[in-house]
N, C-alpha and C. Protein backbone atom coordinates (compact mmCIF):
# COMPACT_ATOMS: atom_id res chain seq x y z
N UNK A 1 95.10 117.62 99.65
CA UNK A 1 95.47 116.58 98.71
C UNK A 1 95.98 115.33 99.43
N UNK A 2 96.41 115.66 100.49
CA UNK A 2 97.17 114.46 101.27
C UNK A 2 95.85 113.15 101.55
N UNK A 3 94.37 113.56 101.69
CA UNK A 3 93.45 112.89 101.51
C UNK A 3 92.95 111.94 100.82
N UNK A 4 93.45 112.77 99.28
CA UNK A 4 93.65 111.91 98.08
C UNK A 4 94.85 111.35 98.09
N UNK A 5 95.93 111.12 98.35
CA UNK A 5 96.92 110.30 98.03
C UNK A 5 96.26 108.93 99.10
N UNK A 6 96.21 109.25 100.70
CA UNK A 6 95.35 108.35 100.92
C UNK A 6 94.46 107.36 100.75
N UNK A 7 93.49 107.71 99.88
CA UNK A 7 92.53 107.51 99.24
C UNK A 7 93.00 106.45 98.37
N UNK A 8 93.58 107.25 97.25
CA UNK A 8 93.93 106.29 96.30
C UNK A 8 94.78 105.25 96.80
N UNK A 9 96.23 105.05 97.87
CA UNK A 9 96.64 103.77 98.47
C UNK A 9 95.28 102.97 98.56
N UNK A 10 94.52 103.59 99.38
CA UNK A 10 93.62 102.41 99.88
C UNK A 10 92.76 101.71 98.60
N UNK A 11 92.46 102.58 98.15
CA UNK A 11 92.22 102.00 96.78
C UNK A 11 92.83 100.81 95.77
N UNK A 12 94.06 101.13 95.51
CA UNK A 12 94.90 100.03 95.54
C UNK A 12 95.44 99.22 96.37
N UNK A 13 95.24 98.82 97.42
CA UNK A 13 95.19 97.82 98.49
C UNK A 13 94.05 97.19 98.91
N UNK A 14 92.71 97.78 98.48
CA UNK A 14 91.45 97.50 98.67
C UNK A 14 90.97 96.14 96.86
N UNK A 15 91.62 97.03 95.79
CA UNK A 15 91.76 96.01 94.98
C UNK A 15 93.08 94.81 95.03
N UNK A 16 93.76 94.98 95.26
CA UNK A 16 94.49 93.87 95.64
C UNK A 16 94.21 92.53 96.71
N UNK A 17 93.64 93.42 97.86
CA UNK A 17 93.04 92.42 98.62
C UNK A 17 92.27 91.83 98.43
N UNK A 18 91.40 92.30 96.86
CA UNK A 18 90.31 91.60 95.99
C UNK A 18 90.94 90.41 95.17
N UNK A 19 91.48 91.18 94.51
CA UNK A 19 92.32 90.37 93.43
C UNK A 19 93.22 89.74 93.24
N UNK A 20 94.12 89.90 94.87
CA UNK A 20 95.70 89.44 95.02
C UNK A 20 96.86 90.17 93.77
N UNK A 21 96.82 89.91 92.96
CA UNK A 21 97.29 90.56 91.79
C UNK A 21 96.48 90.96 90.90
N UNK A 22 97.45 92.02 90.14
CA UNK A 22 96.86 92.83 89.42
C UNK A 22 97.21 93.52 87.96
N UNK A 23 96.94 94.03 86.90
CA UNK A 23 98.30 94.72 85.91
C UNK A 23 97.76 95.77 85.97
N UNK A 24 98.86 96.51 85.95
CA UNK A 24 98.49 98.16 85.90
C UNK A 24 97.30 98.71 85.34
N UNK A 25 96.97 97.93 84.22
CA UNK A 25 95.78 98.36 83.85
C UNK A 25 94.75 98.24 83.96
N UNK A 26 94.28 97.13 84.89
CA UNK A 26 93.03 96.29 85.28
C UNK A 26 92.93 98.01 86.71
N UNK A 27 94.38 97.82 86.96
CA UNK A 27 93.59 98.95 88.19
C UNK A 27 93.38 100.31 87.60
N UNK A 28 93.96 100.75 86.85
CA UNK A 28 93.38 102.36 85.98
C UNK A 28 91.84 101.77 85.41
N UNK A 29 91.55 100.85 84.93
CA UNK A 29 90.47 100.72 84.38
C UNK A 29 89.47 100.74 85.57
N UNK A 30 89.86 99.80 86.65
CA UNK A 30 88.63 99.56 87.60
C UNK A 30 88.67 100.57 88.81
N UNK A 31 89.39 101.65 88.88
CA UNK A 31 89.13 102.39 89.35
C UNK A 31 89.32 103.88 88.52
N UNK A 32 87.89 104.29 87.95
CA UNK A 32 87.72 105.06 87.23
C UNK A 32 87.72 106.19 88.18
N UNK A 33 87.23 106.48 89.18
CA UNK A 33 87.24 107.21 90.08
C UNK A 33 88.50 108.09 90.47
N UNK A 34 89.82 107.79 90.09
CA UNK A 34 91.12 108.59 90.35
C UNK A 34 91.74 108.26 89.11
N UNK A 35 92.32 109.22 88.93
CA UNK A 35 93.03 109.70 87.72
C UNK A 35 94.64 108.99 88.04
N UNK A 36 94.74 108.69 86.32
CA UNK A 36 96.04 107.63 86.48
C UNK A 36 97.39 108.22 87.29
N UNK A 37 97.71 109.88 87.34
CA UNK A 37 98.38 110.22 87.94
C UNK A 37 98.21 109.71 89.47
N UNK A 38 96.98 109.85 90.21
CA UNK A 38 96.92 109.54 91.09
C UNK A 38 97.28 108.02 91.91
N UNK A 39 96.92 107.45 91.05
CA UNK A 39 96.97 106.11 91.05
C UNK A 39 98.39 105.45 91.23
N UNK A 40 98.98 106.10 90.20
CA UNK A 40 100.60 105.86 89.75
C UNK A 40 100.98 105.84 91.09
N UNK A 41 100.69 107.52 91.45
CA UNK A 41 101.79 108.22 92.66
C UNK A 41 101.13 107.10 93.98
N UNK A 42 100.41 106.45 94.04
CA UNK A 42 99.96 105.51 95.13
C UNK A 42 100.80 104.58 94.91
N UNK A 43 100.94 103.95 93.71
CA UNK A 43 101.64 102.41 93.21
C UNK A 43 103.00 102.97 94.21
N UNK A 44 103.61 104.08 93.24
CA UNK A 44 105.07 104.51 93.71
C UNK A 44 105.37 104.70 95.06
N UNK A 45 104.24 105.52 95.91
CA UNK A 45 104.42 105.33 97.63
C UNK A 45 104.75 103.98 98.33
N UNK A 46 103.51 102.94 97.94
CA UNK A 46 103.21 101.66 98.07
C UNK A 46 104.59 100.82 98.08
N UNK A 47 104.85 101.00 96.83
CA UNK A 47 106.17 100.16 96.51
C UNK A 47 107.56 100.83 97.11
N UNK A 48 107.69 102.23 97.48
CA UNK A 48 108.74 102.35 98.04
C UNK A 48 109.12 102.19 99.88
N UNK A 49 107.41 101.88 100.17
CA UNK A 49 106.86 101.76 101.45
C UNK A 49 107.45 100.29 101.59
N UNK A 50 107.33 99.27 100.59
CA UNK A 50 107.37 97.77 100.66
C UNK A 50 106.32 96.99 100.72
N UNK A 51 105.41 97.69 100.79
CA UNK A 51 103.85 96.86 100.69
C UNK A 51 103.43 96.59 99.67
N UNK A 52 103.72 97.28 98.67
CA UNK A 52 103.58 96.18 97.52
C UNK A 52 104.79 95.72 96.62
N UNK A 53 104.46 94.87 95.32
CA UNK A 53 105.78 94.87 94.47
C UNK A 53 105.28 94.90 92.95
N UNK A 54 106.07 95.63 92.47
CA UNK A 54 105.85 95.46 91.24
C UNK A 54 106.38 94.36 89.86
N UNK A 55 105.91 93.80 89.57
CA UNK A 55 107.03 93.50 88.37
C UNK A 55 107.04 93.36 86.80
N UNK A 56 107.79 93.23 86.21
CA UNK A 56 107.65 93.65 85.05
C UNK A 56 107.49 92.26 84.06
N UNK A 57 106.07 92.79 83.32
CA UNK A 57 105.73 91.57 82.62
C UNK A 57 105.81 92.00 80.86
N UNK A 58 106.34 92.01 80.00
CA UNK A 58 106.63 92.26 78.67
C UNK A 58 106.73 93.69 78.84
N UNK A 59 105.36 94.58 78.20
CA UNK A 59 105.29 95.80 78.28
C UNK A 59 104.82 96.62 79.20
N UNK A 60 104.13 95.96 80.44
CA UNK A 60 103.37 96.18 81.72
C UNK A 60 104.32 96.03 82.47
N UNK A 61 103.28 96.13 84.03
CA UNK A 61 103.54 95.61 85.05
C UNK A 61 101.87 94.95 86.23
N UNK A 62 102.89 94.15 86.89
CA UNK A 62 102.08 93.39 87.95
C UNK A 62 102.04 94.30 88.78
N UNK A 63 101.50 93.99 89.83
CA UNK A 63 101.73 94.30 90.93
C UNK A 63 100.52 93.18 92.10
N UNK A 64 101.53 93.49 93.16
CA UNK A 64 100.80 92.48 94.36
C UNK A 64 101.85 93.04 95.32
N UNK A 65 100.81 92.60 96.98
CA UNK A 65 101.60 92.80 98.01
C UNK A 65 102.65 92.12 98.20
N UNK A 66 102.98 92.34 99.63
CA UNK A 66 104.69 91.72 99.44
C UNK A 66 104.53 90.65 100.40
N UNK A 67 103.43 90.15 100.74
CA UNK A 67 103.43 89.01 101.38
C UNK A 67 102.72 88.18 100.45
N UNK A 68 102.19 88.55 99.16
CA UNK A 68 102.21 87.38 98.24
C UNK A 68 103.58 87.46 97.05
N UNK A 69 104.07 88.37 97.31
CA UNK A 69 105.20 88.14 95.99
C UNK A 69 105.82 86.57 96.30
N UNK A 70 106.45 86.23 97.49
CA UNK A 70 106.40 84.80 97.80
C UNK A 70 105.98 83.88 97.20
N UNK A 71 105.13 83.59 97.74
CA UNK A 71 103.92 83.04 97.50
C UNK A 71 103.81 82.69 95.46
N UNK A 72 103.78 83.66 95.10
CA UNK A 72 103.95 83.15 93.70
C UNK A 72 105.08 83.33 92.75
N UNK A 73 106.48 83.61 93.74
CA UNK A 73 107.07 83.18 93.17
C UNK A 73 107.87 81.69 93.78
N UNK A 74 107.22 81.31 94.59
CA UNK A 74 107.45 79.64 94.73
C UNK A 74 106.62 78.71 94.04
N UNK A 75 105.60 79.39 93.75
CA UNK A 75 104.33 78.29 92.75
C UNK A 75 104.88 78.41 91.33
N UNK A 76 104.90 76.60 90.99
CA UNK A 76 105.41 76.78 89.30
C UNK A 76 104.04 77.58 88.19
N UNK A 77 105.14 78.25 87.47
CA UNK A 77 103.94 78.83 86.58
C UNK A 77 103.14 77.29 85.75
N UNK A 78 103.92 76.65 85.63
CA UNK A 78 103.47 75.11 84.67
C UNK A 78 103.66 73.99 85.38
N UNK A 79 103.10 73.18 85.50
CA UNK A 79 103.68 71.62 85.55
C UNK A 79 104.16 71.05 84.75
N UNK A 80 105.33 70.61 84.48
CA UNK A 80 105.20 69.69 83.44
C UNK A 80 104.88 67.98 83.52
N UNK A 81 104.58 67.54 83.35
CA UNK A 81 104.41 65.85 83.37
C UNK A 81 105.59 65.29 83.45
N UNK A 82 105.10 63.95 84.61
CA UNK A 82 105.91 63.33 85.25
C UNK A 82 106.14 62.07 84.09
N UNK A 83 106.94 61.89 83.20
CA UNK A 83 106.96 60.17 82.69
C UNK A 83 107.22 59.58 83.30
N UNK A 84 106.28 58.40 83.16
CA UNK A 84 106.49 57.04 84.00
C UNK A 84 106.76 55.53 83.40
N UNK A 85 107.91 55.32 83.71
CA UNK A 85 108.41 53.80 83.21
C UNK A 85 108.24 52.79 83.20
């Protein structure tokens, strides 16, 4: 089994490195191939490893590595407009 836990990390690091981010469910969906238990117990290695992060968006979660959690959390989600006098 230790193969499969393997497996599935890379799996979720293989879509991330696709996608940069992700919601929990885009990756159960797009990787039909491992079962959500499996998947989970990868997220949970991952994130207690520090390589990735999770966070919590209403009823979900994100997730992305931890060298982009940065990264977007310095980018504004909005601009707002500059008035000019």
């Amino acid at each position: 089994m230790a193969t499969g836990n393997a497996d599935a990390e890379e799996a979720v690091l293989n879509m991330l490195q696709r996608y940069e981010v992700l919601m929990i469910e885009d990756l159960m969906t797009g990787r039909p191939d491992f079962s959500w238990a499996q998947l989970f117990l990868a997220i949970d290695r991952l994130s207690r490893k520090n390589v990735i992060a999770l966070r919590r968006i209403g009823l979900t979660y994100q997730i992305l590595s931890t060298n982009q959690e940065l990264i977007h959390e310095q980018a504004p989600h909005h601009e707002e407009p500059v008035p000019h006098h």
